[in-house]
C-alpha atoms as a PDB file:
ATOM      1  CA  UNK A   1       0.000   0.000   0.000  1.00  0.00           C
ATOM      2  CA  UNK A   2       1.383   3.498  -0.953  1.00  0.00           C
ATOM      3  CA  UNK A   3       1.436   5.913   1.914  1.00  0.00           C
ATOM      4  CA  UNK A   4      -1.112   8.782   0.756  1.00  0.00           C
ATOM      5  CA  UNK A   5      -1.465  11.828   2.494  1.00  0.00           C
ATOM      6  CA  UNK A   6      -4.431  14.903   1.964  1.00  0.00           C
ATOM      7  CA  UNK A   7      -5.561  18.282   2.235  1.00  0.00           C
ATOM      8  CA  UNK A   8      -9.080  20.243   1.334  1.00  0.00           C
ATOM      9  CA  UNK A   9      -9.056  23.181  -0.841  1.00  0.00           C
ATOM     10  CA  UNK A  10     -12.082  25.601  -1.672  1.00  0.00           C
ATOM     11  CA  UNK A  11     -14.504  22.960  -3.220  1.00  0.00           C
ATOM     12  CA  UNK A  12     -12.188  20.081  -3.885  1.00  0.00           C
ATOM     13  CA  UNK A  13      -9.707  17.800  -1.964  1.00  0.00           C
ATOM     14  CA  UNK A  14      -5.992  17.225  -3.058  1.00  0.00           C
ATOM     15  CA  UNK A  15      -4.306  14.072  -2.548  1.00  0.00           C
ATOM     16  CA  UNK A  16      -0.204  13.360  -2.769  1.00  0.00           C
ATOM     17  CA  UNK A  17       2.037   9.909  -2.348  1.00  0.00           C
ATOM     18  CA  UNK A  18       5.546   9.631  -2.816  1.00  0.00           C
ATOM     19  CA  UNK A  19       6.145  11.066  -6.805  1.00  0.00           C
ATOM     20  CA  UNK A  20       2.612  12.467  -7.621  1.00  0.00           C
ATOM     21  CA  UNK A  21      -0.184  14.833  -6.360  1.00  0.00           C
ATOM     22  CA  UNK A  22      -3.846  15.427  -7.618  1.00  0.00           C
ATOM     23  CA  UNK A  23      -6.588  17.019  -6.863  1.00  0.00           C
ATOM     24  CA  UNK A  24     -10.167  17.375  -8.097  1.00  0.00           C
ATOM     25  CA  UNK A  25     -12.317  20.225  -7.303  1.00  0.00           C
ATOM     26  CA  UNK A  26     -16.264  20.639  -8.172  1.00  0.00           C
ATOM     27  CA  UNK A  27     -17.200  23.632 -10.437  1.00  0.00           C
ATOM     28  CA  UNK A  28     -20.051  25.807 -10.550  1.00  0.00           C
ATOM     29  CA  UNK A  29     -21.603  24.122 -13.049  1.00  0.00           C
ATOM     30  CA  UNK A  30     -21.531  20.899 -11.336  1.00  0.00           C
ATOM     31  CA  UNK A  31     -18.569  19.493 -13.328  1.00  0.00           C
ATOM     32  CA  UNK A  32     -15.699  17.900 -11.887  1.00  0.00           C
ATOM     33  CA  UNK A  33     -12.222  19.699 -12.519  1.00  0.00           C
ATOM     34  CA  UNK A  34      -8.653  17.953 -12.380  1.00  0.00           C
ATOM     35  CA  UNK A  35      -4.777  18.707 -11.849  1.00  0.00           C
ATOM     36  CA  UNK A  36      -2.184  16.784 -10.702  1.00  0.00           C
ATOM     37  CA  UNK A  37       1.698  17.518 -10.753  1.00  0.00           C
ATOM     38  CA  UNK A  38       4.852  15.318 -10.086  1.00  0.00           C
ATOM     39  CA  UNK A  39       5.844  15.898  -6.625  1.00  0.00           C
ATOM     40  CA  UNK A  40       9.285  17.493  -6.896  1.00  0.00           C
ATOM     41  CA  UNK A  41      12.081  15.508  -4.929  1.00  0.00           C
ATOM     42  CA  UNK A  42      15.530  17.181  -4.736  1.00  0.00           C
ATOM     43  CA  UNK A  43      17.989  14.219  -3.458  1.00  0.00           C
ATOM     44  CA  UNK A  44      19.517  16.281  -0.705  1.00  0.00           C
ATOM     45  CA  UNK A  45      16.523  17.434   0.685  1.00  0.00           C
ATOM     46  CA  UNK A  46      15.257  13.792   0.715  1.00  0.00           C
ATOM     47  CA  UNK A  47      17.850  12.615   2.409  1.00  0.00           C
ATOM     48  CA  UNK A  48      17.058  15.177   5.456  1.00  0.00           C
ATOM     49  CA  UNK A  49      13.418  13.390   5.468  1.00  0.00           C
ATOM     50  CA  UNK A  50      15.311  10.454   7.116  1.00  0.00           C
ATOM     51  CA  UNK A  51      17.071  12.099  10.091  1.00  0.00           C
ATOM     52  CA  UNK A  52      14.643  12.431  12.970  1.00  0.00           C
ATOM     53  CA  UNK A  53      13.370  15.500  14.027  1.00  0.00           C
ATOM     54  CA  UNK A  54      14.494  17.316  11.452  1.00  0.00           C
ATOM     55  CA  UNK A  55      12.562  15.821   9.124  1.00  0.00           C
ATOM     56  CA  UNK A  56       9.505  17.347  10.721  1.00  0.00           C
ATOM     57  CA  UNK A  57      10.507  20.699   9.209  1.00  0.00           C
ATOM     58  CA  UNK A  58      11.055  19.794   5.755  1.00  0.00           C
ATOM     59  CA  UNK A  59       7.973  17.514   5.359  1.00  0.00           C
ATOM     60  CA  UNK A  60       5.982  20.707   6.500  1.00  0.00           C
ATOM     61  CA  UNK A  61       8.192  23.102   3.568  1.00  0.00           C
ATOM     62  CA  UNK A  62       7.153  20.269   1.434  1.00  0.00           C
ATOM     63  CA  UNK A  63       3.591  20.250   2.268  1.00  0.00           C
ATOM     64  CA  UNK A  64       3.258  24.099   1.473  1.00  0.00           C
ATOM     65  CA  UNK A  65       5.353  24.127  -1.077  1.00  0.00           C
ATOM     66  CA  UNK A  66       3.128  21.281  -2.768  1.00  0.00           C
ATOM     67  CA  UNK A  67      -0.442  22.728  -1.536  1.00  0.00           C
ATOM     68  CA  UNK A  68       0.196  25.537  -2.726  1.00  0.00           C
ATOM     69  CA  UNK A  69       0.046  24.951  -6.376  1.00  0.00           C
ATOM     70  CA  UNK A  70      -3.371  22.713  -5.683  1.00  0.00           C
ATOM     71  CA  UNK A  71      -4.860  25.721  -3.778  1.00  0.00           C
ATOM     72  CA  UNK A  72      -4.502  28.232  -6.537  1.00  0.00           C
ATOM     73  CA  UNK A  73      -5.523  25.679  -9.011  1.00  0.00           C
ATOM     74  CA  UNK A  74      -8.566  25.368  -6.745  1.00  0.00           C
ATOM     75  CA  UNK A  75      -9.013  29.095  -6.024  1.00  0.00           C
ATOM     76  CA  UNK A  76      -8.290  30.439  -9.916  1.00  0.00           C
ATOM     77  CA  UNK A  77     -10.711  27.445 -11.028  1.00  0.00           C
ATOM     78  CA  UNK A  78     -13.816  26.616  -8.680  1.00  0.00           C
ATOM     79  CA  UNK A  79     -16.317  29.619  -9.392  1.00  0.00           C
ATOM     80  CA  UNK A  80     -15.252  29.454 -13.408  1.00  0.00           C
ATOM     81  CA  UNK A  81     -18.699  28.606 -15.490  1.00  0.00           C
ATOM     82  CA  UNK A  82     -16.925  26.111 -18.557  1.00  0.00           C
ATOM     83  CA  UNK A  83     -19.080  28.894 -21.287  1.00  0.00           C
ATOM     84  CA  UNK A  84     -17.175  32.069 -19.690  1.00  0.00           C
ATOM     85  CA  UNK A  85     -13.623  30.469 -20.345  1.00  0.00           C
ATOM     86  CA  UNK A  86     -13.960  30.787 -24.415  1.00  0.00           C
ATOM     87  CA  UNK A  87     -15.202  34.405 -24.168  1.00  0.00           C
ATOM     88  CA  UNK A  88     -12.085  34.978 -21.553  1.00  0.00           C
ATOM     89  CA  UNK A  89     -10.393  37.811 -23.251  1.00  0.00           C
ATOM     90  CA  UNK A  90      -6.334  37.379 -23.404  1.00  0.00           C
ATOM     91  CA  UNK A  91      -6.159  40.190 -21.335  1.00  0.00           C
ATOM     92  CA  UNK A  92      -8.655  39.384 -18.936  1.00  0.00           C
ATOM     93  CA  UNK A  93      -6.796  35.903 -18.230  1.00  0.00           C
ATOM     94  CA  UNK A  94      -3.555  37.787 -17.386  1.00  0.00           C
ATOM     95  CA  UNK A  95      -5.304  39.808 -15.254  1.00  0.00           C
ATOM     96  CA  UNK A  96      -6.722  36.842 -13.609  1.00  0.00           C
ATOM     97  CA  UNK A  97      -3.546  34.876 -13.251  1.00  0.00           C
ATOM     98  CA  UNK A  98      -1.901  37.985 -11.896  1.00  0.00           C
ATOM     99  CA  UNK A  99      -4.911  38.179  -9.172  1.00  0.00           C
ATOM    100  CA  UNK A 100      -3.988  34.490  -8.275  1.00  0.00           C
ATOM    101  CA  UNK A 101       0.014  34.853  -8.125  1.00  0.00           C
ATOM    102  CA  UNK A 102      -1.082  37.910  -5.561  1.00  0.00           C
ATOM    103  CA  UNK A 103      -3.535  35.846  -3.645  1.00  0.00           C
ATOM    104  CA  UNK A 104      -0.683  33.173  -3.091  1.00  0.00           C
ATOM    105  CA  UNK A 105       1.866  35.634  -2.203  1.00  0.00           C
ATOM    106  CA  UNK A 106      -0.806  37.292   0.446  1.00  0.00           C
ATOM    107  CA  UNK A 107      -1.413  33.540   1.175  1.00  0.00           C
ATOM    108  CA  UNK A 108       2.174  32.479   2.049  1.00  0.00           C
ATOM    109  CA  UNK A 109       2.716  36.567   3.612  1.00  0.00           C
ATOM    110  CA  UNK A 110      -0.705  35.829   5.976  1.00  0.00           C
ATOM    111  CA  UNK A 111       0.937  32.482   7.144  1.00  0.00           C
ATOM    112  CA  UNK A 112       4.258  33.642   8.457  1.00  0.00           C
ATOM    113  CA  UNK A 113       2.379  36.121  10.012  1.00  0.00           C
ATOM    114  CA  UNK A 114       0.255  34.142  11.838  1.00  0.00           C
ATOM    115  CA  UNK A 115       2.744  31.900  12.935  1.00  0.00           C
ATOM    116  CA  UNK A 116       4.407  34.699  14.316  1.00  0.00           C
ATOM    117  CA  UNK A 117       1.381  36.057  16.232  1.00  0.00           C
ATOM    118  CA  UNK A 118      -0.057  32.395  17.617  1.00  0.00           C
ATOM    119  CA  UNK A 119       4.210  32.332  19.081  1.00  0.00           C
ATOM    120  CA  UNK A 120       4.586  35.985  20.211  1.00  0.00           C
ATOM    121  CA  UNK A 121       1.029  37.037  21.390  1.00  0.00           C
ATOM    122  CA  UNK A 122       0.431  33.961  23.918  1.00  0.00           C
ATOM    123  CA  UNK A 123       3.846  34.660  25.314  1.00  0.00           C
ATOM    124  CA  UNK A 124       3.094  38.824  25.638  1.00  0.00           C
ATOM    125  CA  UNK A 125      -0.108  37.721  27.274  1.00  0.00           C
ATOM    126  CA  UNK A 126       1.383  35.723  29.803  1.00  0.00           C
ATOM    127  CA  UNK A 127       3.917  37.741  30.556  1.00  0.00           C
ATOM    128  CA  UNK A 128       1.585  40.256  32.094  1.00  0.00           C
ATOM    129  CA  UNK A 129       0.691  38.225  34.678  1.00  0.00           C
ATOM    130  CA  UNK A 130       3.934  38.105  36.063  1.00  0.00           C
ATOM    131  CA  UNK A 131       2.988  40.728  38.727  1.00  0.00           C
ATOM    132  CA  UNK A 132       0.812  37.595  40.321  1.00  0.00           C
ATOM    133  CA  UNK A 133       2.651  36.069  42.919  1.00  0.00           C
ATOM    134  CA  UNK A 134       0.850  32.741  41.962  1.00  0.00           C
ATOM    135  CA  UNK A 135       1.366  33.388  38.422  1.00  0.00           C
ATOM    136  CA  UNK A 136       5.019  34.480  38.191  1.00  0.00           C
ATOM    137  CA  UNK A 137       6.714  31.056  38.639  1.00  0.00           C
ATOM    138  CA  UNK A 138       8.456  29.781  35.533  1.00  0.00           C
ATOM    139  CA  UNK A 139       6.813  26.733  34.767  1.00  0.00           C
ATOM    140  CA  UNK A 140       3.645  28.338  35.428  1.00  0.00           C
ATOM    141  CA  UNK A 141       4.064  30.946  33.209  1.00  0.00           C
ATOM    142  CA  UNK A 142       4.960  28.597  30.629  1.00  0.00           C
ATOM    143  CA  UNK A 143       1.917  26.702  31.456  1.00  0.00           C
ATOM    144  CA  UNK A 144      -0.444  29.579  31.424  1.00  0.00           C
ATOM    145  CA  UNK A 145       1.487  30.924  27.858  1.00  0.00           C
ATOM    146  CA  UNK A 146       0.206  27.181  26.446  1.00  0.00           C
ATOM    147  CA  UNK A 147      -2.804  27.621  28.019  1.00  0.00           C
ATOM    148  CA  UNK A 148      -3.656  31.481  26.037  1.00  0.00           C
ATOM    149  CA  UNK A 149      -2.290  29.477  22.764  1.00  0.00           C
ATOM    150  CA  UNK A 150      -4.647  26.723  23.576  1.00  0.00           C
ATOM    151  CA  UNK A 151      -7.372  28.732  23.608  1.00  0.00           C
ATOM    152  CA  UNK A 152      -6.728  31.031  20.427  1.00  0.00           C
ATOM    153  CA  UNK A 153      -6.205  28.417  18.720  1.00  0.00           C
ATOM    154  CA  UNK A 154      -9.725  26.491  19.610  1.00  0.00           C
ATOM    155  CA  UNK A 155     -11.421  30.076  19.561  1.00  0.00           C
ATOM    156  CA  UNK A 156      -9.713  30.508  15.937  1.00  0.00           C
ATOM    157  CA  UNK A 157     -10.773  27.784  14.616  1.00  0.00           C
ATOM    158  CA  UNK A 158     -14.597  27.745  15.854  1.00  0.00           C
ATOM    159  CA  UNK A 159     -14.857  31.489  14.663  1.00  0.00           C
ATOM    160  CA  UNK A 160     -13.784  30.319  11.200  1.00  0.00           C
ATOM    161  CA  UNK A 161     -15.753  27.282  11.305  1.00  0.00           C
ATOM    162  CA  UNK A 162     -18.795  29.820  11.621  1.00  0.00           C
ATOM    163  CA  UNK A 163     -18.585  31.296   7.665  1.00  0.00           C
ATOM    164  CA  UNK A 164     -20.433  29.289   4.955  1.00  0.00           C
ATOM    165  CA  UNK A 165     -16.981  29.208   2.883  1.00  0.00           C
ATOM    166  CA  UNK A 166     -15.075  27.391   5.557  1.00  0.00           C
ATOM    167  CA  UNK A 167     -17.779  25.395   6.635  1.00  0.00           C
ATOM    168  CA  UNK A 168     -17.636  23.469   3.574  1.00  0.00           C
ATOM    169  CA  UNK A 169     -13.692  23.627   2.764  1.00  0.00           C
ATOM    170  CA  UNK A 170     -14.363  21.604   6.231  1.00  0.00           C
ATOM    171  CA  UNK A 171     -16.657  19.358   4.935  1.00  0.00           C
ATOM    172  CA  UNK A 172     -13.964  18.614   1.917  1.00  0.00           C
ATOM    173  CA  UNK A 173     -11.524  17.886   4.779  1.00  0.00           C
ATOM    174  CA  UNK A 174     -13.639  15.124   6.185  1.00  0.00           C
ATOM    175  CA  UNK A 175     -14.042  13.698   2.829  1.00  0.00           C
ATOM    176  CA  UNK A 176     -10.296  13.937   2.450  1.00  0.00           C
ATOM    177  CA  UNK A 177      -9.964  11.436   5.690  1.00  0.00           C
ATOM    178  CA  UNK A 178     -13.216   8.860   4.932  1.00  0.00           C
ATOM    179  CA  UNK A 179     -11.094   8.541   1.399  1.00  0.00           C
ATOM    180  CA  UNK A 180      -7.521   7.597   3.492  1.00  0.00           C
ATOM    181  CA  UNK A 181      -9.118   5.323   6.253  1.00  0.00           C
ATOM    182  CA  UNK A 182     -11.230   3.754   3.403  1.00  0.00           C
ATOM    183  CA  UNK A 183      -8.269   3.212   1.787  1.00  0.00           C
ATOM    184  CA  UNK A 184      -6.023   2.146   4.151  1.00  0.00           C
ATOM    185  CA  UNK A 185      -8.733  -0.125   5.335  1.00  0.00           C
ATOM    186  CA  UNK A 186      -8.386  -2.166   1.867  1.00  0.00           C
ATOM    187  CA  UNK A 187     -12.029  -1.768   1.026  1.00  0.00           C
ATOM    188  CA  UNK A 188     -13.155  -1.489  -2.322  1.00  0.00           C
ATOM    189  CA  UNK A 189     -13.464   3.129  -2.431  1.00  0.00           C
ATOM    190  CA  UNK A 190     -17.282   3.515  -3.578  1.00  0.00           C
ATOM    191  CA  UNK A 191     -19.254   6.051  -2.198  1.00  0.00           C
ATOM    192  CA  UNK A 192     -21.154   4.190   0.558  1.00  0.00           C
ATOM    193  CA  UNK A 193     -17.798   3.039   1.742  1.00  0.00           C
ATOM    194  CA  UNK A 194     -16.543   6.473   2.063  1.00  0.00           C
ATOM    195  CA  UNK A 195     -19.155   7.684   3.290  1.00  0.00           C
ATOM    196  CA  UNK A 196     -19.157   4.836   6.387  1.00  0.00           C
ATOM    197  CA  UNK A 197     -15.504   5.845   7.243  1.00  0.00           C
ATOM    198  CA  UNK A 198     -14.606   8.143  10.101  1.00  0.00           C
ATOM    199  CA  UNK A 199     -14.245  11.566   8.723  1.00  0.00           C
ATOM    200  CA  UNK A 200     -11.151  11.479  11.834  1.00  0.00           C
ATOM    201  CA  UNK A 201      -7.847  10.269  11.153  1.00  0.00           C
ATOM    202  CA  UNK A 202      -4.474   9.872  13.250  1.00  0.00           C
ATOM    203  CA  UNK A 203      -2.093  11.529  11.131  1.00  0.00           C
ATOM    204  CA  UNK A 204      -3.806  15.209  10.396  1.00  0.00           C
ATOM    205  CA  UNK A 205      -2.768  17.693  10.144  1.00  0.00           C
ATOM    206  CA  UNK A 206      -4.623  19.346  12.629  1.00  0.00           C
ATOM    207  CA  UNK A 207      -3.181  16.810  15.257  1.00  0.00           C
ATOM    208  CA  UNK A 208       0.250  18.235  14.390  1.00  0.00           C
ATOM    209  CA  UNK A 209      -0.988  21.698  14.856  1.00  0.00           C
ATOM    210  CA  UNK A 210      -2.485  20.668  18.887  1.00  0.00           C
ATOM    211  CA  UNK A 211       0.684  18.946  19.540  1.00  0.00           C
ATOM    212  CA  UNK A 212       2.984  22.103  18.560  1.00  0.00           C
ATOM    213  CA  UNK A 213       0.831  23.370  21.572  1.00  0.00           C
ATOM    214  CA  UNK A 214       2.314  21.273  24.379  1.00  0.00           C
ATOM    215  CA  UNK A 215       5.406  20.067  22.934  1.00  0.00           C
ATOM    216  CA  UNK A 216       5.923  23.686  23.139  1.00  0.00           C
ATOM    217  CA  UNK A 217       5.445  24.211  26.529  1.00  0.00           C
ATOM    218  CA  UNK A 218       8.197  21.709  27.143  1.00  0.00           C
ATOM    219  CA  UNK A 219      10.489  23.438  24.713  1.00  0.00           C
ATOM    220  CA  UNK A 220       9.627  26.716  26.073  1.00  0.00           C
ATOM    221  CA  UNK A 221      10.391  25.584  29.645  1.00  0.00           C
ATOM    222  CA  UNK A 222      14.862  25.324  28.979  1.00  0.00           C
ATOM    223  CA  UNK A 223      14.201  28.774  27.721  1.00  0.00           C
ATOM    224  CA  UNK A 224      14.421  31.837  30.731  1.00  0.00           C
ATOM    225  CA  UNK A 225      10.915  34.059  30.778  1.00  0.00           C
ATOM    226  CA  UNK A 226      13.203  37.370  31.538  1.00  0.00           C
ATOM    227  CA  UNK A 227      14.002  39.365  30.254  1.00  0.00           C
ATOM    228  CA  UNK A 228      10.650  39.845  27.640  1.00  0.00           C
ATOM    229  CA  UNK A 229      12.602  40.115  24.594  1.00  0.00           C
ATOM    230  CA  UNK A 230      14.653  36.874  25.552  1.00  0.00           C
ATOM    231  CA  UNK A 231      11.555  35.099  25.775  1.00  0.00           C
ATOM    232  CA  UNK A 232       9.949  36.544  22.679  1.00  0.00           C
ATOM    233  CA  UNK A 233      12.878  35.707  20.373  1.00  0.00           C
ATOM    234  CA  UNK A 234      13.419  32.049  21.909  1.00  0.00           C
ATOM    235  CA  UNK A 235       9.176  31.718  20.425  1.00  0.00           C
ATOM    236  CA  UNK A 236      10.779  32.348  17.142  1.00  0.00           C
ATOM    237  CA  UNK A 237      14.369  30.794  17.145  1.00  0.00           C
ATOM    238  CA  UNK A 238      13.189  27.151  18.577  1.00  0.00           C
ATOM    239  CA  UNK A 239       9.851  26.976  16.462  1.00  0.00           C
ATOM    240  CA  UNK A 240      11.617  24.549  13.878  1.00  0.00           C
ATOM    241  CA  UNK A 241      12.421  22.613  17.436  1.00  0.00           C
ATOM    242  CA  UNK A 242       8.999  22.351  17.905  1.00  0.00           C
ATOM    243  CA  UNK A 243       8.219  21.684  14.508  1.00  0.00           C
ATOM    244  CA  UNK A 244      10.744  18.692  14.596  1.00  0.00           C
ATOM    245  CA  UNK A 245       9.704  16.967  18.103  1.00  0.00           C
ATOM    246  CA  UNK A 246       5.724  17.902  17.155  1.00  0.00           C
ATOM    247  CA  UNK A 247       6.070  15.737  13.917  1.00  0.00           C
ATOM    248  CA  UNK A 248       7.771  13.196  15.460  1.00  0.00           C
ATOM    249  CA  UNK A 249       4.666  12.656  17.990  1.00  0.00           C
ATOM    250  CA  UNK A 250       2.354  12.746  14.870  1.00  0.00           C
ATOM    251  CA  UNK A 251       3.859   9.693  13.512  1.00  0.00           C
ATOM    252  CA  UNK A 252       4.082   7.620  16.941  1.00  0.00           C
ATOM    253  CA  UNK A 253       0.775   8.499  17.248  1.00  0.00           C
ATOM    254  CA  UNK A 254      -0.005   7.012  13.617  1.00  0.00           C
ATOM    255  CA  UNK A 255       2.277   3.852  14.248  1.00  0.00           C
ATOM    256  CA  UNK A 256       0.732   2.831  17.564  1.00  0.00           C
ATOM    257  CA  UNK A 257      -3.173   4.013  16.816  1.00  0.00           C
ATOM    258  CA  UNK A 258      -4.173   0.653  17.352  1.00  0.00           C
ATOM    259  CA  UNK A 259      -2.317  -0.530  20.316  1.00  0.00           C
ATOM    260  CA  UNK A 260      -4.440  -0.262  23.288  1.00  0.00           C
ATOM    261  CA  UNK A 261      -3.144   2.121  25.808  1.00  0.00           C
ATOM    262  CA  UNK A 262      -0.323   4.306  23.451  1.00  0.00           C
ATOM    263  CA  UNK A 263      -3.051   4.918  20.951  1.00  0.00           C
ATOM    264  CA  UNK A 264      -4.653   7.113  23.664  1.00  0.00           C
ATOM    265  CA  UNK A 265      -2.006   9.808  23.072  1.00  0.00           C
ATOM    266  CA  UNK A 266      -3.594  10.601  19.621  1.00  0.00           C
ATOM    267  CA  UNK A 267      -7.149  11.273  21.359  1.00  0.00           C
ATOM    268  CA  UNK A 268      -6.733  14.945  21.477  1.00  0.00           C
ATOM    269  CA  UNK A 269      -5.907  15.369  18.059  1.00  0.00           C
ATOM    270  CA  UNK A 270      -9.024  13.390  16.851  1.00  0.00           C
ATOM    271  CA  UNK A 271     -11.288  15.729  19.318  1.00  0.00           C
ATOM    272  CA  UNK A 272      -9.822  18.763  17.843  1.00  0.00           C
ATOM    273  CA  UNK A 273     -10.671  17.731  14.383  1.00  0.00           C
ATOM    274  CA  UNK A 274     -14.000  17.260  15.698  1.00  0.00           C
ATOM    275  CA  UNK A 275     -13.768  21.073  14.942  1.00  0.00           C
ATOM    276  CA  UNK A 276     -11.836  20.979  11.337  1.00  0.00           C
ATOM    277  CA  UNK A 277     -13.847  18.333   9.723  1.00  0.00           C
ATOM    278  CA  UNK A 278     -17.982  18.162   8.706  1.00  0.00           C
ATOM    279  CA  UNK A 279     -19.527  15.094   7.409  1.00  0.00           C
ATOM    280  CA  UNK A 280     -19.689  15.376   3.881  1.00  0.00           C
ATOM    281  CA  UNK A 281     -22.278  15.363   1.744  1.00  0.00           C
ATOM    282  CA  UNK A 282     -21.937  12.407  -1.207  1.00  0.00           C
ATOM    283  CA  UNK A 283     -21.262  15.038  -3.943  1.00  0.00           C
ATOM    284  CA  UNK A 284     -18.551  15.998  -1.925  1.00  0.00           C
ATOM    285  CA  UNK A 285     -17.425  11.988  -1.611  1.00  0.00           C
ATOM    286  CA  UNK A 286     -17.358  11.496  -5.058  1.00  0.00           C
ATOM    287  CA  UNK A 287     -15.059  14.842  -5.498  1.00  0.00           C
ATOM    288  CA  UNK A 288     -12.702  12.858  -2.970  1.00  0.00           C
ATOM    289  CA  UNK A 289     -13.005  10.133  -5.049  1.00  0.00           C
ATOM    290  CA  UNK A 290     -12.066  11.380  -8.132  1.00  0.00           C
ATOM    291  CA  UNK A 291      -9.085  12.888  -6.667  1.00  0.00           C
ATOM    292  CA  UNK A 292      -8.005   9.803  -5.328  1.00  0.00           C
ATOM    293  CA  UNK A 293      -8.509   8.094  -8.782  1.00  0.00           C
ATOM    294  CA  UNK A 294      -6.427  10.588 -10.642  1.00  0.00           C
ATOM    295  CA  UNK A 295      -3.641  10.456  -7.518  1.00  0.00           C
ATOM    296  CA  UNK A 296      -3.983   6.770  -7.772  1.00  0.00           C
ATOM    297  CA  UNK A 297      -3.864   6.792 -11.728  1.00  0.00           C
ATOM    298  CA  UNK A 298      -0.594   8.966 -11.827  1.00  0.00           C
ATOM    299  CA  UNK A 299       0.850   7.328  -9.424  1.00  0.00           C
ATOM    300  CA  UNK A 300       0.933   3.795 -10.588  1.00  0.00           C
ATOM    301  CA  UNK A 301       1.326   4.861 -14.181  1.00  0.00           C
ATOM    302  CA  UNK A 302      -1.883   3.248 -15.402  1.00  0.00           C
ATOM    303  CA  UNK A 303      -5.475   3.839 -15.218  1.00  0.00           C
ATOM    304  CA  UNK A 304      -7.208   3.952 -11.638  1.00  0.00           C
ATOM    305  CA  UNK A 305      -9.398   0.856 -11.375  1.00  0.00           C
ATOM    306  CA  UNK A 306     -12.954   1.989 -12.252  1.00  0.00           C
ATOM    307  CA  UNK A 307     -15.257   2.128  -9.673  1.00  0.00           C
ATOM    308  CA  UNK A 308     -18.848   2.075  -8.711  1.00  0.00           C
ATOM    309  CA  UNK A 309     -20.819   5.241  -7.476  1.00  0.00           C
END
């Protein structure tokens, strides 16, 4: 079985193994839209994939780096009506691609910036509680900083969850996972057998994200909370530390999801995605589906077995 790994976009779902990616997104006239892409592999950079820890960060560069192309495919291509792209004037495309290389840009600009505000903000926050006697300690300063990330981060994501557009990039998400556990299940990927997988999976992303949260406040704890700026730079300097260690407890979690005590260390990454995933509807499935097929199809090198619903 070929490890396969996911990710929702605006109306679609994109799906990526070890040489190829694809992803299928549903357009406004009900079609279903295609792409897929080789994967990229640079030899040295796949050789720091095997070294623990470190390999954390570069699967993550890797993961943007590859998304990002399926997002803008998704993004330039979802609201396009099939009869408007003939009478597309030359210099109306441009314009259009320009508008997408912008949103990408913005995209990638938005994400270091949020990184840098879910790291800095939660530390600024705790810090001025430091005049409480009870609240000045070191650990527990690093355990109320983990606590104020905690909480952005699950009022973040609710908020979010709120907006129709989300909602259903949500719903694509838990389509992405029925497709993997179905999958990696070895049943036969129809529809009703998507649709009776668990839209939760041990390996999300999501779970990586909740994990950066406490393997943080371990991190964080080697690192002095004065003076401020110390303590504000250390958020920065050792997030690739916490990148590294957080992947790392992603994939024990994966490896040991069925034993029966360790796999209860990958619980609160499948309740968190209680909040990034909907149940999809089955025109959603079959979007999953056909992204899978057209993954599965490139990735082989021959045609995707054809199946039913």
């Amino acid at each position: 079985m070929i490890p396969v790994g996911g990710q929702a976009l605006v109306e679609g779902v994109m799906f990526q193994g070890r040489a190829e990616s694809a992803s299928a997104i549903r357009r406004k006239d009900g079609s279903i839209e295609t792409f897929q892409q080789p994967r990229i592999l640079v030899p040295w950079v796949q050789s720091l994939k095997k070294i623990p820890f470190l390999r954390g960060v570069v699967a993550l560069y890797e993961s943007l780096k590859n998304g990002s192309a399926h997002m803008t495919f998704a993004s330039d291509r979802y609201d396009v009506d099939p009869s408007e792209d003939e009478a597309t004037k030359p210099e109306e495309k441009k314009q259009n691609i320009l508008m997408v290389v912008m949103i990408a840009i913005v995209g990638v600009i938005s994400y270091v910036f949020g990184k840098l505000i879910f790291n800095v903000t939660p530390a600024l926050l705790a810090a001025m509680f430091q005049s409480v006697p009870a609240l000045s300690g070191h650990v527990i300063q690093n355990l109320l900083e983990g606590g104020i990330k905690l909480v952005l981060l699950l009022s973040y994501l609710y908020l979010i969850s709120l907006t129709p557009l989300i909602r259903r990039v949500f719903q694509y998400h838990g389509a992405e996972h029925k497709v993997i556990n179905c999958y990696e299940s070895g049943r036969p990927i129809t529809v009703d057998n998507v649709r009776a997988s668990s839209r939760l999976h041990y390996r999300c992303g999501s779970s990586f994200i909740l994990f950066t949260v406490f393997v943080g406040i371990g991190v964080y704890m080697i690192v002095p909370i004065d003076p401020l700026w110390v303590r504000l730079v250390s958020r920065i300097a050792l997030l690739p530390v916490v990148i590294g260690i957080s992947f790392e407890v992603l994939q024990f979690t994966n490896r040991f999801r069925e034993h029966r005590f360790l796999s209860v260390l990958g619980k609160p990454g499948l309740s968190l995605q209680l909040l990034t995933t909907r149940e999809p509807n089955d025109e959603q499935i079959r979007v999953a589906i056909e992204a899978f097929e057209t993954w599965e199809r490139s990735e082989l090198g021959q045609p995707a077995v054809q199946r039913e619903g």
